[in-house]
Protein backbone atom coordinates (compact mmCIF):
# COMPACT_ATOMS: atom_id res chain seq x y z
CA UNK A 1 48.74 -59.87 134.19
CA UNK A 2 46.21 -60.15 137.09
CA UNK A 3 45.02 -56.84 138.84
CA UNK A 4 47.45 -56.20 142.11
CA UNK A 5 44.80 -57.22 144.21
CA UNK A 6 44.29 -60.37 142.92
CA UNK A 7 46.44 -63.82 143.90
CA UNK A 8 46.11 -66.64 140.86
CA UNK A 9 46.51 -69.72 143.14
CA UNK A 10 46.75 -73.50 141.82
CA UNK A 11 48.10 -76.75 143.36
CA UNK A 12 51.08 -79.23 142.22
CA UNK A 13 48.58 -81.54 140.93
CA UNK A 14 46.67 -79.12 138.48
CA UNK A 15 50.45 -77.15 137.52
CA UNK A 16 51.91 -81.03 136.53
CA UNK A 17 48.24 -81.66 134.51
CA UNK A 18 48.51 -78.56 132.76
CA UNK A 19 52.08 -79.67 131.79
CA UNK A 20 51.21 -82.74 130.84
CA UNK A 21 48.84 -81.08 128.46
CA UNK A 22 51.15 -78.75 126.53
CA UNK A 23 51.18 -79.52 122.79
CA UNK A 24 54.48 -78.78 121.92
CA UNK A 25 57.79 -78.30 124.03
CA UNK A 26 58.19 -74.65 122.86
CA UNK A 27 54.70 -74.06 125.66
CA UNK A 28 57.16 -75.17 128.46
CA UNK A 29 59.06 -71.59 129.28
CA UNK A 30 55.36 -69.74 129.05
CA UNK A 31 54.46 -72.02 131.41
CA UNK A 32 57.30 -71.99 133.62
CA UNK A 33 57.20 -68.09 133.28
CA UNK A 34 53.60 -67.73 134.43
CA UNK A 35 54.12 -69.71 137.42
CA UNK A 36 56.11 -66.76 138.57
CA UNK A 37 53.07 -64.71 139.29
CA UNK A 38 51.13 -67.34 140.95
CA UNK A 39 51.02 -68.71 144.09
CA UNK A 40 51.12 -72.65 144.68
CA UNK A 41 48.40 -74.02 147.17
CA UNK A 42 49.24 -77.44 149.23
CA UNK A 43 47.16 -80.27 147.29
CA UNK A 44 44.75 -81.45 150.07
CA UNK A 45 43.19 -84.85 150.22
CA UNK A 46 40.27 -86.07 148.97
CA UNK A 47 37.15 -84.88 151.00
CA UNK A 48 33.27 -86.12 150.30
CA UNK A 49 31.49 -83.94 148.44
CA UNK A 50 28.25 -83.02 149.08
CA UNK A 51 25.08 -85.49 148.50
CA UNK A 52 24.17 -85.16 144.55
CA UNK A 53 27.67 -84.02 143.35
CA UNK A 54 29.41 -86.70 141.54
CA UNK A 55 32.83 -86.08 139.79
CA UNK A 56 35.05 -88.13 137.89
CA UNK A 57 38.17 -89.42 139.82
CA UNK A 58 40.37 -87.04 137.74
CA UNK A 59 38.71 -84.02 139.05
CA UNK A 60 38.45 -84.69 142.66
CA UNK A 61 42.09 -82.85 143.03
CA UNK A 62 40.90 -79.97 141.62
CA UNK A 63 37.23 -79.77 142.80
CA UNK A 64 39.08 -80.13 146.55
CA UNK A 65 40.87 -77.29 146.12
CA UNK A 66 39.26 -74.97 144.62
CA UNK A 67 36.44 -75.64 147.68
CA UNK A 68 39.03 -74.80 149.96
CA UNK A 69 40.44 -71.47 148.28
C-alpha cells in the first residue's frame, strides 16, 4: 500500500500490457484488486520527443505519459 499522500497513476494502454503479461490466470484478481488503489490517466497521443531520445514504438505510450504526469 502506497503512503496516503501518494496517487499510483497508469493509463489503459500500460493496465491492458501488464495484463497481457500475466503468467498464469490465477495473477488476474491481484491485478484487478490493485487497480482499486490507483488512479487511471487518459492515454495521450504520441508527441516528439526530444532531439537524441529514440524509443521503440512499444514504449512511446508509456514514455508519453509518464512525461505528462
Amino acid at each position: 500500500m502506497p503512503p496516503s499522500d501518494t496517487t499510483l497513476l497508469t493509463s489503459r494502454y500500460a493496465y491492458e500490457e501488464a495484463s497481457r503479461d500475466l503468467e498464469t490466470e490465477k495473477q488476474r484478481p491481484r491485478l484487478a484488486g490493485r487497480m482499486v488503489e490507483i488512479q487511471l490517466v487518459p492515454d495521450r497521443a504520441y508527441r516528439d520527443f526530444p532531439p537524441g531520445v529514440c524509443l521503440p514504438e512499444k514504449d512511446r505510450p508509456i514514455r508519453t505519459v509518464v512525461g505528462e504526469t
